[in-house]
PDB file of N, CA and C in Angstrom:
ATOM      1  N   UNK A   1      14.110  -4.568 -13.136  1.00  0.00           N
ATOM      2  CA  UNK A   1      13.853  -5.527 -12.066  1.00  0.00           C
ATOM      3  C   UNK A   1      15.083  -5.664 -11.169  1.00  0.00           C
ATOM      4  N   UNK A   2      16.370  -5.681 -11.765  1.00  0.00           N
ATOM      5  CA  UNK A   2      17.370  -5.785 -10.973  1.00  0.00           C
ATOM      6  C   UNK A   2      17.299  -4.679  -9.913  1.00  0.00           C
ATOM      7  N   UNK A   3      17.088  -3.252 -10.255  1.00  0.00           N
ATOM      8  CA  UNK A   3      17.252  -1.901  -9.388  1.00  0.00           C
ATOM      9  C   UNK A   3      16.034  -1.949  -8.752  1.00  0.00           C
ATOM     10  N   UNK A   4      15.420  -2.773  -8.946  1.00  0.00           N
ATOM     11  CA  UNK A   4      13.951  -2.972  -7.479  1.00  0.00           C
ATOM     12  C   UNK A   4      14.724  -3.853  -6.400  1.00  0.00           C
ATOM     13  N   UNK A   5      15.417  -5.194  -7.706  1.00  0.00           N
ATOM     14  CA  UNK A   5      15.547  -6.030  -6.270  1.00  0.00           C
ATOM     15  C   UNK A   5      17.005  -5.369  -5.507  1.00  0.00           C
ATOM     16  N   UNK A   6      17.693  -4.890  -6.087  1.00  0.00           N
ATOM     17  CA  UNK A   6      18.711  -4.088  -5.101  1.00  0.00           C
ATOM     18  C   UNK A   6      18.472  -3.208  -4.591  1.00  0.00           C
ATOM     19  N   UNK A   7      16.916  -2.146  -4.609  1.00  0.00           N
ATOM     20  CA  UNK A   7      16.558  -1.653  -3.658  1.00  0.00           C
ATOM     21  C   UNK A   7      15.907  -2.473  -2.414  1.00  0.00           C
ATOM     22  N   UNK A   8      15.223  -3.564  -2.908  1.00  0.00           N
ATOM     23  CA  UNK A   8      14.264  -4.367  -2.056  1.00  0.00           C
ATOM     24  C   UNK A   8      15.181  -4.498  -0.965  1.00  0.00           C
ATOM     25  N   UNK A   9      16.839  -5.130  -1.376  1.00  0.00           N
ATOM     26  CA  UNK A   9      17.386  -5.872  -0.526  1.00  0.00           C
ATOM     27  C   UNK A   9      18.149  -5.195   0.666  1.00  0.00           C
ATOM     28  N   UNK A  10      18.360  -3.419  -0.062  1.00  0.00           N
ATOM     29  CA  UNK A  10      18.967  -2.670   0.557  1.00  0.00           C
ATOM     30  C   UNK A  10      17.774  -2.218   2.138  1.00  0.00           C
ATOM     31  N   UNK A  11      16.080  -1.889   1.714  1.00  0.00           N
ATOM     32  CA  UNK A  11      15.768  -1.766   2.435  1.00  0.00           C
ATOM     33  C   UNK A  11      15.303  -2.542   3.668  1.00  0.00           C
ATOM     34  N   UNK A  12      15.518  -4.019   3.131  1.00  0.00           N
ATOM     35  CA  UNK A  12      14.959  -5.105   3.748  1.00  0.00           C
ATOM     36  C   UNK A  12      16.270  -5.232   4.868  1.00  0.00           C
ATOM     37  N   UNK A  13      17.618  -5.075   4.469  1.00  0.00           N
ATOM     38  CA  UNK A  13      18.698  -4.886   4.955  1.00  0.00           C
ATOM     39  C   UNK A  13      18.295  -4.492   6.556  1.00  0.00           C
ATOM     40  N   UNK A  14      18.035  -2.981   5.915  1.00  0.00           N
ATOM     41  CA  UNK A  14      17.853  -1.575   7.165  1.00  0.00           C
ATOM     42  C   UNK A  14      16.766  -1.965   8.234  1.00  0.00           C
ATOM     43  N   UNK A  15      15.725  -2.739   7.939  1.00  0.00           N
ATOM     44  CA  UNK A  15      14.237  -3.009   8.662  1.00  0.00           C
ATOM     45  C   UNK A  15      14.931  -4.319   9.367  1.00  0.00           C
ATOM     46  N   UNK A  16      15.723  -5.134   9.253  1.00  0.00           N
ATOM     47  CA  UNK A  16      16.123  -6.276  10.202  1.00  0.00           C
ATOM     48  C   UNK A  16      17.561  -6.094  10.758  1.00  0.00           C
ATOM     49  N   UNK A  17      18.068  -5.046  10.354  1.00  0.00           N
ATOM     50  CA  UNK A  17      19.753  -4.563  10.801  1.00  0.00           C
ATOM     51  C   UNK A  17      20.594  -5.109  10.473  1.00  0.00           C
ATOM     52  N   UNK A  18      20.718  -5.554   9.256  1.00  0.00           N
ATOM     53  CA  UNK A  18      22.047  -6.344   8.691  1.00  0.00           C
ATOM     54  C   UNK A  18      22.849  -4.991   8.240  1.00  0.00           C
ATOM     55  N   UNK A  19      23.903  -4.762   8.158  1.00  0.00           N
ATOM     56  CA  UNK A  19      25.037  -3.770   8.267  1.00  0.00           C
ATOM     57  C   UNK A  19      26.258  -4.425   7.220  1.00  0.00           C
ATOM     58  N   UNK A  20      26.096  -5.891   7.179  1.00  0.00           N
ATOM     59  CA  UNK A  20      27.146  -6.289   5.844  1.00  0.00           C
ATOM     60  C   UNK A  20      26.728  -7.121   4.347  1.00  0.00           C
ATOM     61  N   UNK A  21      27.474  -7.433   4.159  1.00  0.00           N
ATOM     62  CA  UNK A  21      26.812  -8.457   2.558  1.00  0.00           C
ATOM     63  C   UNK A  21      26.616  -9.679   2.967  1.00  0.00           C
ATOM     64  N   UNK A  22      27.086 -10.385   4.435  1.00  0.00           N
ATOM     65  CA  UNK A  22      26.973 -11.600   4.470  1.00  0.00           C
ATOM     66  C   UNK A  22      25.828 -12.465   3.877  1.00  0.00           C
ATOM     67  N   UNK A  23      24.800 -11.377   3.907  1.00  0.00           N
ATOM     68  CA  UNK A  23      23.326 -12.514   3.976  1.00  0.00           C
ATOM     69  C   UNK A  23      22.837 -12.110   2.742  1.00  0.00           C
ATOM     70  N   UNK A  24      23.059 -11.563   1.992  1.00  0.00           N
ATOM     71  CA  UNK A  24      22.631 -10.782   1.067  1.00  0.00           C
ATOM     72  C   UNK A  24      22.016 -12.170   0.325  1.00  0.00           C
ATOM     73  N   UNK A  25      22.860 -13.127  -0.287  1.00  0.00           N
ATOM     74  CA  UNK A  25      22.238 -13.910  -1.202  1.00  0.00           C
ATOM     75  C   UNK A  25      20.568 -14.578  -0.530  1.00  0.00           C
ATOM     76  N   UNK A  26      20.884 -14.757   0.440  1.00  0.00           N
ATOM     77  CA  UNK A  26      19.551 -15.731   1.121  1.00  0.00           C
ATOM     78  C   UNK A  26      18.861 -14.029   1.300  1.00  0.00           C
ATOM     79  N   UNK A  27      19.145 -13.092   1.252  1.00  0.00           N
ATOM     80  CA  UNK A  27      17.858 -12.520   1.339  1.00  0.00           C
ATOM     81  C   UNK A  27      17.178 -11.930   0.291  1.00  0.00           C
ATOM     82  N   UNK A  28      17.797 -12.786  -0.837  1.00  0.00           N
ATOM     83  CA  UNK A  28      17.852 -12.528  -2.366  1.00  0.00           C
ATOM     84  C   UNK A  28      17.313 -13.396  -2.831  1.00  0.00           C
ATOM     85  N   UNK A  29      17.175 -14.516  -2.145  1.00  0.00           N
ATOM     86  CA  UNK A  29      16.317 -15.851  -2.337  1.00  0.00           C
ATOM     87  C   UNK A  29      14.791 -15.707  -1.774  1.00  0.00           C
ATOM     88  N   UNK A  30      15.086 -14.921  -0.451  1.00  0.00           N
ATOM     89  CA  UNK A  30      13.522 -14.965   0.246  1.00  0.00           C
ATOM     90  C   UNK A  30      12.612 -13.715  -0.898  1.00  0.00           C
ATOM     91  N   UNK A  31      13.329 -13.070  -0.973  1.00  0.00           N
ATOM     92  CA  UNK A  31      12.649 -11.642  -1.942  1.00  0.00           C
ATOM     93  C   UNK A  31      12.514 -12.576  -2.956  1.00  0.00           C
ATOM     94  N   UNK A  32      12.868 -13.477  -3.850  1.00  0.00           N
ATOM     95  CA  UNK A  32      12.066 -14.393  -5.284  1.00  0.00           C
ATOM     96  C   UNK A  32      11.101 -14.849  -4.582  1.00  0.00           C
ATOM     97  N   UNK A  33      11.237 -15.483  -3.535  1.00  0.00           N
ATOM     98  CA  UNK A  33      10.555 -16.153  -2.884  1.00  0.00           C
ATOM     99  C   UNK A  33       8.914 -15.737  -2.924  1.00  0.00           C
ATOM    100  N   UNK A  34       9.289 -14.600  -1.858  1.00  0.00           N
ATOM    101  CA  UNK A  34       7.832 -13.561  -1.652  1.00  0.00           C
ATOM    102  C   UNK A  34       7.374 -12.990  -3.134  1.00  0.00           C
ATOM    103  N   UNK A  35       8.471 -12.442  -3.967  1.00  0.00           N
ATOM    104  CA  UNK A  35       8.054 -12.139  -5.229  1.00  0.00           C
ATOM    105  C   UNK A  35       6.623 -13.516  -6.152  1.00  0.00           C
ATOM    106  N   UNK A  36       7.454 -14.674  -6.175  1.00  0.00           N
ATOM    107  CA  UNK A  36       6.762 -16.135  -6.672  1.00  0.00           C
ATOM    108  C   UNK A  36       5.319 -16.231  -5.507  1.00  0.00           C
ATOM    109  N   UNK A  37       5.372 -16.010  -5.051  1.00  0.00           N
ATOM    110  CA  UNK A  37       3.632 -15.515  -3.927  1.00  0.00           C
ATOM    111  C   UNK A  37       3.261 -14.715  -4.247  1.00  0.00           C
ATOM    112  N   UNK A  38       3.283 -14.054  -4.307  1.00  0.00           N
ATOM    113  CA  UNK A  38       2.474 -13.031  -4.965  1.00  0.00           C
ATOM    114  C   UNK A  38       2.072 -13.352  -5.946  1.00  0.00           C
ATOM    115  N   UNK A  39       2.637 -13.199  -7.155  1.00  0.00           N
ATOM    116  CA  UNK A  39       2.450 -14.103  -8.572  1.00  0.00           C
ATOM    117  C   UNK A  39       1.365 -14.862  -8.355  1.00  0.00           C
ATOM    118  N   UNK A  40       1.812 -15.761  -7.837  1.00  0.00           N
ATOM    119  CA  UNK A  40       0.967 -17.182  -7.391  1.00  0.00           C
ATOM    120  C   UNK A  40      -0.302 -16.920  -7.158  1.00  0.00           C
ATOM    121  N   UNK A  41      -0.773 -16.070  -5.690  1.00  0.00           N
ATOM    122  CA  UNK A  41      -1.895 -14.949  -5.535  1.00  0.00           C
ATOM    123  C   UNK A  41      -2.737 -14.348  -6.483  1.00  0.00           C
ATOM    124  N   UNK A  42      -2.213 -13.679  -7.187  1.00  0.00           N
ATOM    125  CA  UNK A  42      -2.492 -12.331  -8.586  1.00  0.00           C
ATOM    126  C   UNK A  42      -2.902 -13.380  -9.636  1.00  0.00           C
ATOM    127  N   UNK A  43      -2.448 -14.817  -9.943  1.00  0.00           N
ATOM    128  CA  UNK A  43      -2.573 -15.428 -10.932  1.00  0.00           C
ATOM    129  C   UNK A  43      -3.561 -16.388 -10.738  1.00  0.00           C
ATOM    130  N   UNK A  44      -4.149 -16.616  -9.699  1.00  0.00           N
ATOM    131  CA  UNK A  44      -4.419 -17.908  -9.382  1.00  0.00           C
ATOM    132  C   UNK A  44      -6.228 -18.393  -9.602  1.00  0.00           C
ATOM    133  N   UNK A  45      -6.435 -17.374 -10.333  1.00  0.00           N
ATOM    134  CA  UNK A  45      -7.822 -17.693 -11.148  1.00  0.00           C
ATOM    135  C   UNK A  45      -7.764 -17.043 -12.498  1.00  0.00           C
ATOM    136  N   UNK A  46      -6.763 -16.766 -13.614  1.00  0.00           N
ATOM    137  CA  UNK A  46      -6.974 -16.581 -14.512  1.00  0.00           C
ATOM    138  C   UNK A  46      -6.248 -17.172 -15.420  1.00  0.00           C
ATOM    139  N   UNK A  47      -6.244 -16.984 -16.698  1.00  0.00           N
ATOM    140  CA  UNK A  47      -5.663 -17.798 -17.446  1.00  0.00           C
ATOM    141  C   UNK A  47      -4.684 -16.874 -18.872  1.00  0.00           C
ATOM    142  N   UNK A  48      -4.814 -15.828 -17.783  1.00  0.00           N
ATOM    143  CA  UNK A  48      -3.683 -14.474 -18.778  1.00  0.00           C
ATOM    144  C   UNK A  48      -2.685 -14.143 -17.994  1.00  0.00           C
ATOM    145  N   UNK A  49      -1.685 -14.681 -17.310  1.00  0.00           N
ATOM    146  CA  UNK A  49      -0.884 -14.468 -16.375  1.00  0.00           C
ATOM    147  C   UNK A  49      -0.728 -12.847 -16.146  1.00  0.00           C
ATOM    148  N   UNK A  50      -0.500 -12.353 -14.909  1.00  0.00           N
ATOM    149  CA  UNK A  50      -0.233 -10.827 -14.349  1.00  0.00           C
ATOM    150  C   UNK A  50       0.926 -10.936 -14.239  1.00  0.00           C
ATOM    151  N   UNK A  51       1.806  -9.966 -14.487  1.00  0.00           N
ATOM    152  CA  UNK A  51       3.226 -10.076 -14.286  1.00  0.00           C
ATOM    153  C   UNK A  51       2.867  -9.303 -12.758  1.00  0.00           C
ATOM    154  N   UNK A  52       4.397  -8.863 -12.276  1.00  0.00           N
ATOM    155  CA  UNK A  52       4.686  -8.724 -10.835  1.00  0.00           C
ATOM    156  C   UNK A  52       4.466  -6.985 -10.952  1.00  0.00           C
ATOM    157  N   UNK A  53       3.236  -6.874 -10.068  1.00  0.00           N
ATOM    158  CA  UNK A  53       2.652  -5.451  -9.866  1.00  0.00           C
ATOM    159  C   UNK A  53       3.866  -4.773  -9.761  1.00  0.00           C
ATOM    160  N   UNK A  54       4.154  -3.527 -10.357  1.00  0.00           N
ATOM    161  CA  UNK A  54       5.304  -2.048  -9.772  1.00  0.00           C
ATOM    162  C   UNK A  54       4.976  -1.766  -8.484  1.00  0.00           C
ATOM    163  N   UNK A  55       3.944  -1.565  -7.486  1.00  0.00           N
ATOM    164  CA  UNK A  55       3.821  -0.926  -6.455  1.00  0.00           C
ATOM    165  C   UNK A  55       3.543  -1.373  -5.156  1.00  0.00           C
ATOM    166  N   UNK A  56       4.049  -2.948  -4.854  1.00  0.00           N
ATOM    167  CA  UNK A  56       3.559  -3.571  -3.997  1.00  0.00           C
ATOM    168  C   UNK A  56       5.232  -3.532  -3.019  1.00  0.00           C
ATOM    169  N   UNK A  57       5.960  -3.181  -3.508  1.00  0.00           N
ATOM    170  CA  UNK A  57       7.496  -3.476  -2.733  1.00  0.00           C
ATOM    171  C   UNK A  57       6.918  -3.662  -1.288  1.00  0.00           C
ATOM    172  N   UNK A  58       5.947  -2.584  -0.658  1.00  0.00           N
ATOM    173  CA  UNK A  58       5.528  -2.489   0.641  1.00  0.00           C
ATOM    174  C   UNK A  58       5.178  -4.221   1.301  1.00  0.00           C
ATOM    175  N   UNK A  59       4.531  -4.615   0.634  1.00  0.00           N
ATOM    176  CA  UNK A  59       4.052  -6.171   0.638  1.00  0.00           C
ATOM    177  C   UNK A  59       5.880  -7.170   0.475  1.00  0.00           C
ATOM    178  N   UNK A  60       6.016  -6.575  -0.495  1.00  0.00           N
ATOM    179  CA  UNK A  60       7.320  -7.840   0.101  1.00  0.00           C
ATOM    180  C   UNK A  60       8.302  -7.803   0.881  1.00  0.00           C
ATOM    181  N   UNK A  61       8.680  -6.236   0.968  1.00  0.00           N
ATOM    182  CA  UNK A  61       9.567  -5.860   2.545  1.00  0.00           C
ATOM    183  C   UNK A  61       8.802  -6.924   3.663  1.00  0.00           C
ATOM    184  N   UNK A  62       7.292  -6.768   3.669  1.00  0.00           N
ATOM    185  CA  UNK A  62       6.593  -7.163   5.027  1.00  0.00           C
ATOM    186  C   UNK A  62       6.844  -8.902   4.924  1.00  0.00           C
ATOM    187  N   UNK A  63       6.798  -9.363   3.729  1.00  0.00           N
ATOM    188  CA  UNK A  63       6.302 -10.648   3.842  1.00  0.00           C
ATOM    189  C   UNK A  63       7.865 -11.284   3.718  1.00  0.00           C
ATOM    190  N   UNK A  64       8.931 -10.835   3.245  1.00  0.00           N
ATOM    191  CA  UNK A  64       9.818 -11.177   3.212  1.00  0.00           C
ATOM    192  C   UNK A  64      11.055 -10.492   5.139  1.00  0.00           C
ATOM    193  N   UNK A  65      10.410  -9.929   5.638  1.00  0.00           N
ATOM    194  CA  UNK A  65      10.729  -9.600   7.085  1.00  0.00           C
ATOM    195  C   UNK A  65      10.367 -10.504   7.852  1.00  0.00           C
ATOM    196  N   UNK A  66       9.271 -11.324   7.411  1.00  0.00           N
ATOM    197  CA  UNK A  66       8.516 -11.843   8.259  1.00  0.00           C
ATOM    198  C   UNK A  66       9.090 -13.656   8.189  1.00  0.00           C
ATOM    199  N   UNK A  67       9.721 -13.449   6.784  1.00  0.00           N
ATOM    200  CA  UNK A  67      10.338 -14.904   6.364  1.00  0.00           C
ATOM    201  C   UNK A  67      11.962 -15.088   7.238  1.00  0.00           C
ATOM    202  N   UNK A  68      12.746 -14.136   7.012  1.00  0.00           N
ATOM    203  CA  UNK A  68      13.756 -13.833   7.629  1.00  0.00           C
ATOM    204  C   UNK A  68      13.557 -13.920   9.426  1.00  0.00           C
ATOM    205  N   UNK A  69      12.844 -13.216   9.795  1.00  0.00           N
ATOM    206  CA  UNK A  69      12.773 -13.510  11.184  1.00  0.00           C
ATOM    207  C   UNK A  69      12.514 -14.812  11.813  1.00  0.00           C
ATOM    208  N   UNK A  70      11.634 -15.696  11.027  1.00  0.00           N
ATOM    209  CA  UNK A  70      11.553 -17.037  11.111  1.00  0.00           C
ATOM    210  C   UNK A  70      12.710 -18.342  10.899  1.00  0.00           C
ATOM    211  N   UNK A  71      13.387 -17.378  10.588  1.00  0.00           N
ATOM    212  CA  UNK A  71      14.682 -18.558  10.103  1.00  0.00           C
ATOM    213  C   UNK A  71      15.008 -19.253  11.239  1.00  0.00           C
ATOM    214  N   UNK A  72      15.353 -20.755  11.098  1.00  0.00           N
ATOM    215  CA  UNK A  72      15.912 -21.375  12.206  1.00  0.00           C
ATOM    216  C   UNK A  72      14.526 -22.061  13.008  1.00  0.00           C
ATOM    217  N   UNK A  73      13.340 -21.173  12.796  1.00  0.00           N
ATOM    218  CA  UNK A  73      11.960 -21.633  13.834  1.00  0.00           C
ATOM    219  C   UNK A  73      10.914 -22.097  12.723  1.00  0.00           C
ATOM    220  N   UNK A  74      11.191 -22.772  11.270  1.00  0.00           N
ATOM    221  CA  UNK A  74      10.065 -22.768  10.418  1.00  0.00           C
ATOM    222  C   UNK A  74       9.828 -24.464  11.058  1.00  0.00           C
ATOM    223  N   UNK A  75       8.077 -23.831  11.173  1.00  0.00           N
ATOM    224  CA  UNK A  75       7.600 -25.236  11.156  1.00  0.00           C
ATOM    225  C   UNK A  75       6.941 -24.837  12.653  1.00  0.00           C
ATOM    226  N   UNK A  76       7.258 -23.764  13.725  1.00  0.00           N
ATOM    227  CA  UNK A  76       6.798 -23.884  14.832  1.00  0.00           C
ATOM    228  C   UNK A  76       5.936 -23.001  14.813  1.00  0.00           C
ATOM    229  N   UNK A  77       4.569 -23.005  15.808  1.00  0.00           N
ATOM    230  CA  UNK A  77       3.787 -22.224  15.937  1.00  0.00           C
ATOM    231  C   UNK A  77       3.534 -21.419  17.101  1.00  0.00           C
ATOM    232  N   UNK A  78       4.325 -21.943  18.583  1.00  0.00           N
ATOM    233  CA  UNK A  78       4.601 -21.372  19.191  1.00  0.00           C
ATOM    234  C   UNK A  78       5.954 -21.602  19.886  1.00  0.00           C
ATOM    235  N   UNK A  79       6.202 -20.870  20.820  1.00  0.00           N
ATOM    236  CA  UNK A  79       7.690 -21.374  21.500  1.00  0.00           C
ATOM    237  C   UNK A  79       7.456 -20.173  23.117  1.00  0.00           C
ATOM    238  N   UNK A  80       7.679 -20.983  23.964  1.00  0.00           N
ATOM    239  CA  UNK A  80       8.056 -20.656  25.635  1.00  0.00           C
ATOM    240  C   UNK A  80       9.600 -21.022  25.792  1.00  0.00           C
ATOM    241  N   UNK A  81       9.989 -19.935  26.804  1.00  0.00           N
ATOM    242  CA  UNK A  81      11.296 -20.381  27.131  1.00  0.00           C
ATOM    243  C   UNK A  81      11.151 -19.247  28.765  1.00  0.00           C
ATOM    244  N   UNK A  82      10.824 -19.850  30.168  1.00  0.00           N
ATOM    245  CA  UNK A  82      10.952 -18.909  30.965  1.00  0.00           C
ATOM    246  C   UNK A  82       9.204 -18.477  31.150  1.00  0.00           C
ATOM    247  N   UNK A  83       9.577 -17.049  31.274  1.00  0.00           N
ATOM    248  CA  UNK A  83       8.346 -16.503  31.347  1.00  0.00           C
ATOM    249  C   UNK A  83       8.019 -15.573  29.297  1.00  0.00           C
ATOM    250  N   UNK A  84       8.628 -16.056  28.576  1.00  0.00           N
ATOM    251  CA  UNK A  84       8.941 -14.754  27.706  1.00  0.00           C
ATOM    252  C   UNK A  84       8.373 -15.891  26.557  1.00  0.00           C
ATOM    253  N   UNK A  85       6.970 -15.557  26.075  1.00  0.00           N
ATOM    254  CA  UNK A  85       6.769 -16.975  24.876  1.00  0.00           C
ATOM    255  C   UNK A  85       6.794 -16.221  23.482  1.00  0.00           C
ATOM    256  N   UNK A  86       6.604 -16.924  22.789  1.00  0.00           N
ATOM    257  CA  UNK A  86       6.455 -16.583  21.222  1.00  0.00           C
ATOM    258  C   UNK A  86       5.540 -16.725  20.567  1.00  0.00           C
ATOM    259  N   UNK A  87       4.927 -16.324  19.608  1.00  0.00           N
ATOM    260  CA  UNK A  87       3.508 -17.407  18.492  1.00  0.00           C
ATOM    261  C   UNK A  87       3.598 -16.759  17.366  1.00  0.00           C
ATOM    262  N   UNK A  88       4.133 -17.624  16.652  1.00  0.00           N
ATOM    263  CA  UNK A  88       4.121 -17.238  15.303  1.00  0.00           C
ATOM    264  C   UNK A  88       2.871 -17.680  14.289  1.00  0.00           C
ATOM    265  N   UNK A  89       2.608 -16.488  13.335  1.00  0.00           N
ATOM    266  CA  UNK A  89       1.338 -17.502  12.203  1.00  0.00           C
ATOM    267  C   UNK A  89       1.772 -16.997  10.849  1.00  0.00           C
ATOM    268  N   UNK A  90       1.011 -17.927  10.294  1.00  0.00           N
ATOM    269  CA  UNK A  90       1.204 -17.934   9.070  1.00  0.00           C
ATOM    270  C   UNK A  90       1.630 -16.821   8.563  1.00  0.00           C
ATOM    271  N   UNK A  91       2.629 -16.980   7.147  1.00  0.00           N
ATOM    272  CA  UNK A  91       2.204 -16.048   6.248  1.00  0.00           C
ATOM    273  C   UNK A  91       1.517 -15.986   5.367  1.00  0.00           C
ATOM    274  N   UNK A  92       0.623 -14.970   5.740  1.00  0.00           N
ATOM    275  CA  UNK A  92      -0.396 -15.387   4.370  1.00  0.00           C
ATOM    276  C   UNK A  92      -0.829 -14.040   3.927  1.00  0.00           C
ATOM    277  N   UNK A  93      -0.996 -14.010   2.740  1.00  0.00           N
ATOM    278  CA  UNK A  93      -1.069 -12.851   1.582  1.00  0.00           C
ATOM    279  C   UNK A  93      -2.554 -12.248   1.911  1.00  0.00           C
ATOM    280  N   UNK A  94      -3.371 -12.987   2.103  1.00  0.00           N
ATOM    281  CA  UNK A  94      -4.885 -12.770   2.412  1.00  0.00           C
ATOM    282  C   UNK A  94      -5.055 -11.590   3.282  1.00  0.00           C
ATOM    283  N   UNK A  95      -4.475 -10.855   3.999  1.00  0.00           N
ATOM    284  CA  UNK A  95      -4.216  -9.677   4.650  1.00  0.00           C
ATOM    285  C   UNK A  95      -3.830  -8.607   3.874  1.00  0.00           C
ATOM    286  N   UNK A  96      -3.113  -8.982   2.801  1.00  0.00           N
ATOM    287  CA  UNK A  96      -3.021  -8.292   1.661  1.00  0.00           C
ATOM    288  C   UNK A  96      -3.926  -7.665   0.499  1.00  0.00           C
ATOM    289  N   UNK A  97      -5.091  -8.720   0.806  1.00  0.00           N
ATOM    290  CA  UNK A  97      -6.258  -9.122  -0.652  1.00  0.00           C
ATOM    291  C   UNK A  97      -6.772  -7.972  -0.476  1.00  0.00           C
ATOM    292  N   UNK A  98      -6.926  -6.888   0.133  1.00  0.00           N
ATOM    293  CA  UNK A  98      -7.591  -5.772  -0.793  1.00  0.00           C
ATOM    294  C   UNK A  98      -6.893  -5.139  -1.434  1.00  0.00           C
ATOM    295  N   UNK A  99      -5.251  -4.849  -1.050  1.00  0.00           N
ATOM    296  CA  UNK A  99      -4.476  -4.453  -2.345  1.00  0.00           C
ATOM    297  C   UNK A  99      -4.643  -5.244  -3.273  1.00  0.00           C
ATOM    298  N   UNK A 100      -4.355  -6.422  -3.254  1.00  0.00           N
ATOM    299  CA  UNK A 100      -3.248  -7.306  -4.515  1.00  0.00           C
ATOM    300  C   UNK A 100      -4.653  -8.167  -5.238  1.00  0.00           C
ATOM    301  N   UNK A 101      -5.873  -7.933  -4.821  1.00  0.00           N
ATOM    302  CA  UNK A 101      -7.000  -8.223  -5.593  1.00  0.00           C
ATOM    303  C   UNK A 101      -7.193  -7.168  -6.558  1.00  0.00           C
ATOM    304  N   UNK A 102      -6.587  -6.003  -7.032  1.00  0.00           N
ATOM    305  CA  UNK A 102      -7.102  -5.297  -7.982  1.00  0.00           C
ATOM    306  C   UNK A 102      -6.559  -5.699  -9.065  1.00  0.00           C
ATOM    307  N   UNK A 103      -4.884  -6.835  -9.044  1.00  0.00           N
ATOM    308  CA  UNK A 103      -4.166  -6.857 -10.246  1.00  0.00           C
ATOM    309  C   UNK A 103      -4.864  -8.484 -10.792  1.00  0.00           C
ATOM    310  N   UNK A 104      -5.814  -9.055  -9.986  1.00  0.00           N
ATOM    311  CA  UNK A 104      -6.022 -10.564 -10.376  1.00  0.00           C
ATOM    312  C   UNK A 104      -7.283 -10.112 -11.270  1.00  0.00           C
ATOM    313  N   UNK A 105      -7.377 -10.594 -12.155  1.00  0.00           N
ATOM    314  CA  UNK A 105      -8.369 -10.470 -13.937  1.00  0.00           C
ATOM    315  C   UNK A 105      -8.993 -12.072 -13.035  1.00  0.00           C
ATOM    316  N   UNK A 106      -9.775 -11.612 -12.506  1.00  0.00           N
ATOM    317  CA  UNK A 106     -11.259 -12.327 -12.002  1.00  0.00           C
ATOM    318  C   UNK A 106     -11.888 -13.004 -13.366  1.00  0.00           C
ATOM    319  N   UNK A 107     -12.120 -14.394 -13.777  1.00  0.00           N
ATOM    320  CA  UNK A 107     -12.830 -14.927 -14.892  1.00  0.00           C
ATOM    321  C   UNK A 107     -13.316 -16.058 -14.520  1.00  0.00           C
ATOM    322  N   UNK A 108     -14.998 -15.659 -13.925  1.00  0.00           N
ATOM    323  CA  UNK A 108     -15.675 -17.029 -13.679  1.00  0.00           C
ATOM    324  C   UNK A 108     -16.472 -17.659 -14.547  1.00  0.00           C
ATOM    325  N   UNK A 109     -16.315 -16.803 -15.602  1.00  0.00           N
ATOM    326  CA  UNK A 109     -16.851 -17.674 -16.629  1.00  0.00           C
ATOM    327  C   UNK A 109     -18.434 -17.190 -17.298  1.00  0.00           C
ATOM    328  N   UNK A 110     -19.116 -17.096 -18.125  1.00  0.00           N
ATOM    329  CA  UNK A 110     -20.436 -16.376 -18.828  1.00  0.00           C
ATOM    330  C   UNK A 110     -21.504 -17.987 -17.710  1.00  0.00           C
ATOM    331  N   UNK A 111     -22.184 -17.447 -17.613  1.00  0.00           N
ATOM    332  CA  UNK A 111     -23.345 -18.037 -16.906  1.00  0.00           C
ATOM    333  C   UNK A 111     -24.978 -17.622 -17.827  1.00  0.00           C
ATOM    334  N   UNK A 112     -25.353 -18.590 -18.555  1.00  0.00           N
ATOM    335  CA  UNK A 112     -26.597 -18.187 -19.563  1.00  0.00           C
ATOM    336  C   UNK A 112     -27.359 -18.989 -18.372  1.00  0.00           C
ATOM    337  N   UNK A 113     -28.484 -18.021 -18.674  1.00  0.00           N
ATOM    338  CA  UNK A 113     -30.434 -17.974 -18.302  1.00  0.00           C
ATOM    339  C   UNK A 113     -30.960 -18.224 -19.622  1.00  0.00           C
ATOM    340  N   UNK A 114     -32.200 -19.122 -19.338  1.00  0.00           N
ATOM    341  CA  UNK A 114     -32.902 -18.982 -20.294  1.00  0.00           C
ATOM    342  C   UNK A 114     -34.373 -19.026 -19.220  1.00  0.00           C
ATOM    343  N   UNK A 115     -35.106 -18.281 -19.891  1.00  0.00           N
ATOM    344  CA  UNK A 115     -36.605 -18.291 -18.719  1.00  0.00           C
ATOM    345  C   UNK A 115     -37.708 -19.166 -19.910  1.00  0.00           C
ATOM    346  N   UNK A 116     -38.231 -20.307 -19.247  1.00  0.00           N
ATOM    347  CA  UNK A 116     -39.410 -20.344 -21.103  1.00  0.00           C
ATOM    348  C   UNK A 116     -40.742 -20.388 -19.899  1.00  0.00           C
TER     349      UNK A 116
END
């Protein structure tokens, strides 16, 4: 797990252009971060916990790029300045759900019929 998240952080690095260690810890926080969503996601109708899929890194580069770029603007949904505006939305995993629905163990429960 460590040599994921020091890859995570190295590539997450390269995709927003950080070039030193300054930020490293907070972007070491947002990667648990996005990691604990997911989880959250994958777990959130069963009662056998999923640990953290091997093959989703793609999903948390995105969702953790998307946390980082927001820094400083959380809480806004749009922003004008001039002619040049902004609109930010949610993050939400649900864009995700046809990957990250294969690792959630679906259990709605036995449903009996009886016909008389």
């Amino acid at each position: 797990m460590v040599e994921q998240a020091s890859t995570l952080l190295g590539s997450i690095k390269i995709l927003v252009g950080i070039t030193d260690d300054k930020q490293d810890e907070l972007i070491n926080e947002l990667i648990s971060n996005a990691q604990e969503q997911i989880l959250a996601y994958v777990n959130q109708d069963n009662n056998k916990p999923v640990g953290m899929p091997d093959d989703i890194d793609f999903i948390i580069k995105d969702v953790v790029v998307q946390m980082y770029n927001r820094l400083g603007d959380e809480g806004k949904a749009s922003s004008s300045e001039g002619s040049v505006s902004s609109t930010w939305s949610d993050i939400d995993l649900a864009k995700y759900a046809s990957f990250l629905d294969k690792y959630r163990n679906q259990s709605y429960g036995q449903v009996r019929m009886r016909f008389l």
